[in-house]
Protein backbone atom coordinates (compact mmCIF):
# COMPACT_ATOMS: atom_id res chain seq x y z
CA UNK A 1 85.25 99.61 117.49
CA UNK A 2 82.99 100.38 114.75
CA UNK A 3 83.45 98.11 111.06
CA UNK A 4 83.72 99.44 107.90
CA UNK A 5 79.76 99.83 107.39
CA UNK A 6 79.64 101.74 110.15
CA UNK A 7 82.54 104.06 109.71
CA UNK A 8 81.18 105.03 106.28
CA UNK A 9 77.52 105.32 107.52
CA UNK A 10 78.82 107.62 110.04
CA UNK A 11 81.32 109.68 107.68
CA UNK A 12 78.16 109.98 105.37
CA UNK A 13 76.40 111.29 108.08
CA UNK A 14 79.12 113.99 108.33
CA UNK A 15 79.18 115.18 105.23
CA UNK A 16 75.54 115.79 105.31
CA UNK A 17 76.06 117.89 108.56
CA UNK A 18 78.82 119.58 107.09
CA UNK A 19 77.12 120.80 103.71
CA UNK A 20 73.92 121.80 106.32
CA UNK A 21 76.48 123.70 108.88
CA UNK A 22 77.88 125.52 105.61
CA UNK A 23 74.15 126.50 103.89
CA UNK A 24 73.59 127.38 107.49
CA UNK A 25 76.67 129.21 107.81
CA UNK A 26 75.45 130.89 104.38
CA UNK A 27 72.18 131.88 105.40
CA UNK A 28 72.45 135.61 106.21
CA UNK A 29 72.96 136.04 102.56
CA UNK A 30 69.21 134.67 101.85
CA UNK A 31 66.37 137.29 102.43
CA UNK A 32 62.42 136.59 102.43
CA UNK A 33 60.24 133.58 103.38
CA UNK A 34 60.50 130.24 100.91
CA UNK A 35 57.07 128.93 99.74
CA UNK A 36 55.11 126.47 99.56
CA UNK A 37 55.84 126.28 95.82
CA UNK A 38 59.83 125.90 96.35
CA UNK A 39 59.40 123.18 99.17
CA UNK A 40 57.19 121.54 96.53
CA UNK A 41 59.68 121.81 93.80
CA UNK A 42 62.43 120.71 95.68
CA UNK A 43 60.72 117.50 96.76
CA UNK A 44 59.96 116.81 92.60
CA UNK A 45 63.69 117.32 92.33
CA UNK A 46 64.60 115.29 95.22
CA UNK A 47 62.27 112.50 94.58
CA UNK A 48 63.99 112.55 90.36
CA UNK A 49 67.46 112.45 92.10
CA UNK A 50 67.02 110.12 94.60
CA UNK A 51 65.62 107.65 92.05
CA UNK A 52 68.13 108.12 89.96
CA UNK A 53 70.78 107.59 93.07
CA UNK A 54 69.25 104.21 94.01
CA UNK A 55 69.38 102.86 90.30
CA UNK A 56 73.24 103.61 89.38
CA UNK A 57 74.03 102.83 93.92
CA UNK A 58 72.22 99.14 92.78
CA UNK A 59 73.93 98.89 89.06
CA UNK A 60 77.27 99.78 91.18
CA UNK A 61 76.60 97.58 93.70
CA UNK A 62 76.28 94.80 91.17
CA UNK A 63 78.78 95.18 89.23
CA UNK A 64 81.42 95.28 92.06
CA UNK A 65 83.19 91.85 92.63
CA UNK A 66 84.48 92.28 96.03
CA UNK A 67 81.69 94.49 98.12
CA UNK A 68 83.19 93.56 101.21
CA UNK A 69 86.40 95.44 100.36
CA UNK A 70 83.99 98.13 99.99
CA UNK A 71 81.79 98.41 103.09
CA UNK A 72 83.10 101.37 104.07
CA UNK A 73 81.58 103.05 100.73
CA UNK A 74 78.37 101.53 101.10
CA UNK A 75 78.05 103.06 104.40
CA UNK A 76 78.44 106.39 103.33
CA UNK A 77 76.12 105.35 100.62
CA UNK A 78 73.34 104.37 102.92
CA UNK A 79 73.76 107.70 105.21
CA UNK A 80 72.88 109.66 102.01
CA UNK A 81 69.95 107.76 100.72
CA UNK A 82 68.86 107.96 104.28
CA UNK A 83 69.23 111.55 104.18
CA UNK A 84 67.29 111.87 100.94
CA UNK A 85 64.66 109.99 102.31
CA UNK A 86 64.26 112.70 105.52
CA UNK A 87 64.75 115.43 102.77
CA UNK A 88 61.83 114.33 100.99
CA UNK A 89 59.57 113.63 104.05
CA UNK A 90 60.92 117.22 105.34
CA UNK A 91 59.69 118.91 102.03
CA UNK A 92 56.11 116.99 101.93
CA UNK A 93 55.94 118.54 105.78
CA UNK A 94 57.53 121.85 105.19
CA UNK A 95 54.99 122.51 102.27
CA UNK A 96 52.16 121.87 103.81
CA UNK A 97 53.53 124.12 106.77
CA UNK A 98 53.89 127.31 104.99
CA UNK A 99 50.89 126.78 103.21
CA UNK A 100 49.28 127.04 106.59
CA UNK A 101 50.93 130.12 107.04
CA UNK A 102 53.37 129.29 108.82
CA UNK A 103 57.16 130.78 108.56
CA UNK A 104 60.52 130.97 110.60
CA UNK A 105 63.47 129.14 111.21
CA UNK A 106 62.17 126.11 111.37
CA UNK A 107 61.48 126.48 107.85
CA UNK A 108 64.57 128.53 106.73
CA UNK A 109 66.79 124.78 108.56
CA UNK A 110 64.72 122.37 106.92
CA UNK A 111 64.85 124.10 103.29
CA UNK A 112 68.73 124.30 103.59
CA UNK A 113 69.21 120.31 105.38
CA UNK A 114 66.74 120.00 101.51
CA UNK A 115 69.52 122.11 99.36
CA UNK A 116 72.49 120.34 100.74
CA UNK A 117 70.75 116.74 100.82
CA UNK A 118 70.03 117.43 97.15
CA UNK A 119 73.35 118.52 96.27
CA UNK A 120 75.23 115.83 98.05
CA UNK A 121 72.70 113.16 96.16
CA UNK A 122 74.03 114.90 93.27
CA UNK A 123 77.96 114.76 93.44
CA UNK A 124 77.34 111.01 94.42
CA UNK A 125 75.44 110.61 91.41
CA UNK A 126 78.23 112.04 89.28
CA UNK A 127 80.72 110.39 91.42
CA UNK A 128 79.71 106.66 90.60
CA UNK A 129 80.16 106.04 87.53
CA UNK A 130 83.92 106.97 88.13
CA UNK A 131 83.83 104.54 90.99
CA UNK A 132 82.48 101.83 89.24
CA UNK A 133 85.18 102.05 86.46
CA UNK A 134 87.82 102.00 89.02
CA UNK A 135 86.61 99.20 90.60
CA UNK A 136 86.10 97.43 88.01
CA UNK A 137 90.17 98.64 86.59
CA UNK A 138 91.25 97.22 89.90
CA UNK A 139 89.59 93.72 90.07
CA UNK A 140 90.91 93.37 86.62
CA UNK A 141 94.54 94.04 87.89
CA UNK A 142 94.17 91.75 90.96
């Protein structure tokens, strides 16, 4: 039987595969080869949001009285840092690829695991200071 953590790690995990399966599903709708350029821009606005996720994750984390009632949502937490953190080695890799000149699916599957990584470090983002106030509402009420 898995903990808390765990459970959230793993749920984490599946909502990154689910925003990739969806992108994926997407994909017909996207024509022509990605750059080098894009994967290069992406990682800039990875690298901004994942900074920006690990600051307001820790001021969360801090400001939470109880983090053991809470596991659960630091597992999920983890699962999408660690996601941002393969998006951003996936975009250093990916650039240099098609600059080679290389092209294909392999590129077309790591630029969209990129798009959804990014967007799920996003709603997260948005999502926490929500969570902290609620938190916070609830200790108060205990």
């Amino acid at each position: 039987m898995l903990g808390p953590f765990w459970a959230g790690f793993l749920g984490g995990l599946g909502s990154l595969a689910g925003i990739f399966l969806g992108i994926l599903a997407m994909s017909a709708a996207f024509s022509g080869e990605p750059s080098d350029d894009l994967f290069r821009d992406l990682l800039a606005v990875d690298i901004a949001l994942l900074i920006a996720y690990s600051v307001a994750t820790a001021g969360v984390s801090i400001g939470v009285q109880r983090l053991d009632s809470h596991l659960s949502w630091l597992g999920s937490i983890c699962s999408v840092g660690l996601g941002g953190g393969i998006s951003i080695g996936l975009g250093v890799a990916l650039a240099a690829y098609v600059e080679a000149g290389h092209s294909g699916d392999l590129v077309r599957i790591g630029l969209y695991w990129i798009i959804g990584t990014s967007a799920l470090l996003g709603v997260f983002i948005a999502f926490l200071p929500y969570a902290a106030f609620s938190w916070k509402k609830t200790a108060r009420e205990d």
